[in-house]
N, C-alpha and C. Protein backbone atom coordinates (compact mmCIF):
# COMPACT_ATOMS: atom_id res chain seq x y z
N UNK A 1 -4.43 2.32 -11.86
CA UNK A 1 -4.49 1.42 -10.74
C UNK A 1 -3.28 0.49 -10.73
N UNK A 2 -3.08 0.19 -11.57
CA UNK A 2 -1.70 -1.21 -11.89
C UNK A 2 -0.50 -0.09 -11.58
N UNK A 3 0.20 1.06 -11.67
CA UNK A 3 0.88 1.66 -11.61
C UNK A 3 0.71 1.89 -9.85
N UNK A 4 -0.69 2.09 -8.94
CA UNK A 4 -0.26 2.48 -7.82
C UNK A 4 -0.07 0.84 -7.53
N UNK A 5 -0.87 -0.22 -7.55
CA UNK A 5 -0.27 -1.43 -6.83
C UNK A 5 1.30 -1.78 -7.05
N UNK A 6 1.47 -1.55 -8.03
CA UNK A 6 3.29 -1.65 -7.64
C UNK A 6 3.37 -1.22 -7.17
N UNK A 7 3.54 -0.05 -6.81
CA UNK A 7 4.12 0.88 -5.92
C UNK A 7 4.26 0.33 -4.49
N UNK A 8 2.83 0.01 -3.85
CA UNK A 8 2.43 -0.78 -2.87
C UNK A 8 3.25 -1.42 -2.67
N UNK A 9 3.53 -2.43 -3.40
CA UNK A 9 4.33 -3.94 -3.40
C UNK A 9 5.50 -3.26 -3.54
N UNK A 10 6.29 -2.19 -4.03
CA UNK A 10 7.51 -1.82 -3.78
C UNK A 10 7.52 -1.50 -2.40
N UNK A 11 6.79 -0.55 -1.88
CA UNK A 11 7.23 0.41 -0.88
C UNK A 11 6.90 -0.30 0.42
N UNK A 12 6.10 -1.26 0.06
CA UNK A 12 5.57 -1.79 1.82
C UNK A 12 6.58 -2.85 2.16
N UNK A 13 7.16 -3.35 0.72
CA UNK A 13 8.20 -4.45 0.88
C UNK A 13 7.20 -6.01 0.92
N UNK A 14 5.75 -5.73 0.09
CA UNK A 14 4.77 -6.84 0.11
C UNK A 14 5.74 -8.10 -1.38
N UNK A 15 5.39 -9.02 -0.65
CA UNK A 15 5.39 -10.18 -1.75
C UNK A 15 4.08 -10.11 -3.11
N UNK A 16 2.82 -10.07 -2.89
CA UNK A 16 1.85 -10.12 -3.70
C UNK A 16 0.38 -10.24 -3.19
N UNK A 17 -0.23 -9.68 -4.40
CA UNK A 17 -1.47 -10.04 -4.02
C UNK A 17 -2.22 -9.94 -5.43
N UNK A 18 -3.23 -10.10 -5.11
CA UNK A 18 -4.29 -10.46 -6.32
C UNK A 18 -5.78 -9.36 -6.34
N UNK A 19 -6.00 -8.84 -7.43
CA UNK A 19 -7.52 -7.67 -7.47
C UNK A 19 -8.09 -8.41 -8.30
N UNK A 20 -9.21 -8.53 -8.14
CA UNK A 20 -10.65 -8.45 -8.90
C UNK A 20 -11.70 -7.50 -8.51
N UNK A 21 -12.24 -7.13 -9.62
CA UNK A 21 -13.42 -5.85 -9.43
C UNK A 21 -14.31 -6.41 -10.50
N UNK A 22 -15.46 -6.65 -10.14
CA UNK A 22 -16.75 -7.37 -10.19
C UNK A 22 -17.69 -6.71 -10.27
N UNK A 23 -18.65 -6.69 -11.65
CA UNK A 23 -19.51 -5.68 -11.62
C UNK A 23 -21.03 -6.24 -12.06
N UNK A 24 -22.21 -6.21 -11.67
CA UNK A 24 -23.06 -7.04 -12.06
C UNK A 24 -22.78 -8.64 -12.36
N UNK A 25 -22.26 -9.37 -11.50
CA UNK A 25 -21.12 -10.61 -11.60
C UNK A 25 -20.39 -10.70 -12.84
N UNK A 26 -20.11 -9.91 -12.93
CA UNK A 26 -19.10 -10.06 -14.34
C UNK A 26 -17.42 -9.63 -13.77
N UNK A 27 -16.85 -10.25 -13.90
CA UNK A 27 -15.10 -9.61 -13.49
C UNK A 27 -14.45 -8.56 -14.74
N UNK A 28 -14.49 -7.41 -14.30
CA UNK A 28 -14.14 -6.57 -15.61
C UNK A 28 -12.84 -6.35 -14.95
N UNK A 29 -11.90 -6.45 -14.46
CA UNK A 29 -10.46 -6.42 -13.85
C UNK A 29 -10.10 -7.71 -13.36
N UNK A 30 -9.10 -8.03 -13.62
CA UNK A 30 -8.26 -8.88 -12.56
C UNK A 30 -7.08 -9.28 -13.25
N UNK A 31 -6.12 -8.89 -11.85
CA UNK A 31 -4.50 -8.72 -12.05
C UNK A 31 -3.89 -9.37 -11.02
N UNK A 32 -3.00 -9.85 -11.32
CA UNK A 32 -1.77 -10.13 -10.13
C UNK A 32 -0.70 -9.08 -10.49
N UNK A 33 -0.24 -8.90 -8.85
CA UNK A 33 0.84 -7.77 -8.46
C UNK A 33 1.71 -9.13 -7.78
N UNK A 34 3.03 -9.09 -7.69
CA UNK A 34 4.28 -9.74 -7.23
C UNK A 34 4.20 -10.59 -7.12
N UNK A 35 4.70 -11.50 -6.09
CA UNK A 35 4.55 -13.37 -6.21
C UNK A 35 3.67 -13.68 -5.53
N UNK A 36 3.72 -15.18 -5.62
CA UNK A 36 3.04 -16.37 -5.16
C UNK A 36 4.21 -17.07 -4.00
N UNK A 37 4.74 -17.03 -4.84
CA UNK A 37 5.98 -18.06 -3.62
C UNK A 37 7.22 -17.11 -4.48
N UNK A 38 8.01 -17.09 -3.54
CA UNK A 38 9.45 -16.64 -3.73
C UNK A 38 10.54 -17.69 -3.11
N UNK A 39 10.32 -18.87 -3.00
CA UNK A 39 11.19 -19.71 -2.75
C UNK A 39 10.87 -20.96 -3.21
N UNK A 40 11.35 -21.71 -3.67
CA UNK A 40 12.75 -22.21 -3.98
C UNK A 40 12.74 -21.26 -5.35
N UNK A 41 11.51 -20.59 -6.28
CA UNK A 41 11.67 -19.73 -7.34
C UNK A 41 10.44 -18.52 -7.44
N UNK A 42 10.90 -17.47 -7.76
CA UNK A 42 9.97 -16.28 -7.83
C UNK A 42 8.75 -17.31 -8.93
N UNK A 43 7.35 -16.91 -8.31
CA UNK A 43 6.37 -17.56 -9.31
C UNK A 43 5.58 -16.41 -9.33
N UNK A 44 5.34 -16.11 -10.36
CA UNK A 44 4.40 -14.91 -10.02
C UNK A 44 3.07 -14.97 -10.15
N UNK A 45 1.68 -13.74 -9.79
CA UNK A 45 0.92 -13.62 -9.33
C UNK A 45 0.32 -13.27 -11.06
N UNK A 46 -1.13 -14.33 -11.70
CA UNK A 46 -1.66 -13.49 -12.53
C UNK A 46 -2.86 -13.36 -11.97
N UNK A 47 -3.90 -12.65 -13.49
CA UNK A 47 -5.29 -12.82 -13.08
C UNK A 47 -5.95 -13.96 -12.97
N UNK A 48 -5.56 -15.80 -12.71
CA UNK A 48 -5.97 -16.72 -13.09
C UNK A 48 -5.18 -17.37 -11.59
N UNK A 49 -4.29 -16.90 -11.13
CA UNK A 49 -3.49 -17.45 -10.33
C UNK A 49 -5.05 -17.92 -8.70
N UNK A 50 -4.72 -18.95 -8.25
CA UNK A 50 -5.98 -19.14 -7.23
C UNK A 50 -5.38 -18.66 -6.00
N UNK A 51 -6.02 -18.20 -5.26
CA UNK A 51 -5.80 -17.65 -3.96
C UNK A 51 -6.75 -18.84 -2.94
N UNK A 52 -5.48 -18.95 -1.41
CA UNK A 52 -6.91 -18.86 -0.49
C UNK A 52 -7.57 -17.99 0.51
N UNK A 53 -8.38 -17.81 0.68
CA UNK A 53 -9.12 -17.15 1.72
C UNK A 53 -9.03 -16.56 2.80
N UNK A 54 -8.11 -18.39 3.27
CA UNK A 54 -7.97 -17.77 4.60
C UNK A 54 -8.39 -17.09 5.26
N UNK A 55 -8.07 -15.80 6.15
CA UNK A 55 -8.74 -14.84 7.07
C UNK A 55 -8.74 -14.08 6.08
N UNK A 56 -9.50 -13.79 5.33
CA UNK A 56 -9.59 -12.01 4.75
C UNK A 56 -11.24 -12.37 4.96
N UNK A 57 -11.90 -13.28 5.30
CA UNK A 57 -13.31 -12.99 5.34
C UNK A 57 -13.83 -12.65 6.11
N UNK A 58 -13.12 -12.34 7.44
CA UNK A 58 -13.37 -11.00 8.18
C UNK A 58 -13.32 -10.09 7.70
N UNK A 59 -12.72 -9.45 6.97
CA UNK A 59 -12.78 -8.31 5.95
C UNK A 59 -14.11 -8.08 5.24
N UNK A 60 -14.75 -9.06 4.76
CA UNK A 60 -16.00 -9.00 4.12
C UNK A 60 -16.97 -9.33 5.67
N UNK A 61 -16.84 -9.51 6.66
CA UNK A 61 -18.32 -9.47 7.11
C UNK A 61 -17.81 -8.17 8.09
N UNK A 62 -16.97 -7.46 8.17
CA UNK A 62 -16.38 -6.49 9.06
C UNK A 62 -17.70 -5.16 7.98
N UNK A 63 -17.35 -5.44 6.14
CA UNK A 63 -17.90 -4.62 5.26
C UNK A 63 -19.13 -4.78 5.39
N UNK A 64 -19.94 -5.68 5.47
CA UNK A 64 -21.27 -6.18 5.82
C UNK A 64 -21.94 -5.40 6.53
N UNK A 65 -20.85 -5.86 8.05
CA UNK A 65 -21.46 -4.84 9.24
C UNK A 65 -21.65 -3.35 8.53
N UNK A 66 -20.86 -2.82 8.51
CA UNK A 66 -20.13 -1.16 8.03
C UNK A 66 -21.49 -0.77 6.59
N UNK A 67 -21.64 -1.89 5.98
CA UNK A 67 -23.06 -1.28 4.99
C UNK A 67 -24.44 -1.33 5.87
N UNK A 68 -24.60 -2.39 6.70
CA UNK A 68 -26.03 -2.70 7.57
C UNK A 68 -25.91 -1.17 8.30
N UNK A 69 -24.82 -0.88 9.03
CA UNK A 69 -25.33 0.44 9.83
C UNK A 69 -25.42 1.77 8.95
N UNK A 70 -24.87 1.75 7.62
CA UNK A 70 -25.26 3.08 7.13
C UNK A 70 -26.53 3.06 6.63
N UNK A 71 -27.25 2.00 6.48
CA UNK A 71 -28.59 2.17 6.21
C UNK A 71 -29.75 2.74 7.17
């Protein structure tokens, strides 16, 4: 998995992002791929680094929907 997210972040020309994979609430993964800020200095992305939210939580109730109708 860490081998294709670079890739990602090479090829799309992305700055960074952050995975966690969560299993019975437990976090058994979490990585940072590329930066945080690239200006005034490259800072990079770990597993500890905080993210915000922002809009990706359309993403989770878009998934919501998408599990309610396969039931």
């Amino acid at each position: 998995m860490t081998d294709y997210l670079n890739e990602i972040i090479n090829n799309q020309q992305g700055v960074g992002l952050s995975v966690a994979i969560v299993k019975d609430s437990d976090i058994i993964y979490s990585k940072g791929f590329g930066y945080s800020q690239i200006q005034p200095v490259n800072r990079p992305i770990d597993g500890n680094t905080l993210m915000s939210i922002q809009s990706i939580s359309k993403n989770f109730m878009a998934l919501k929907d998408k599990m309610y109708q396969a039931k």
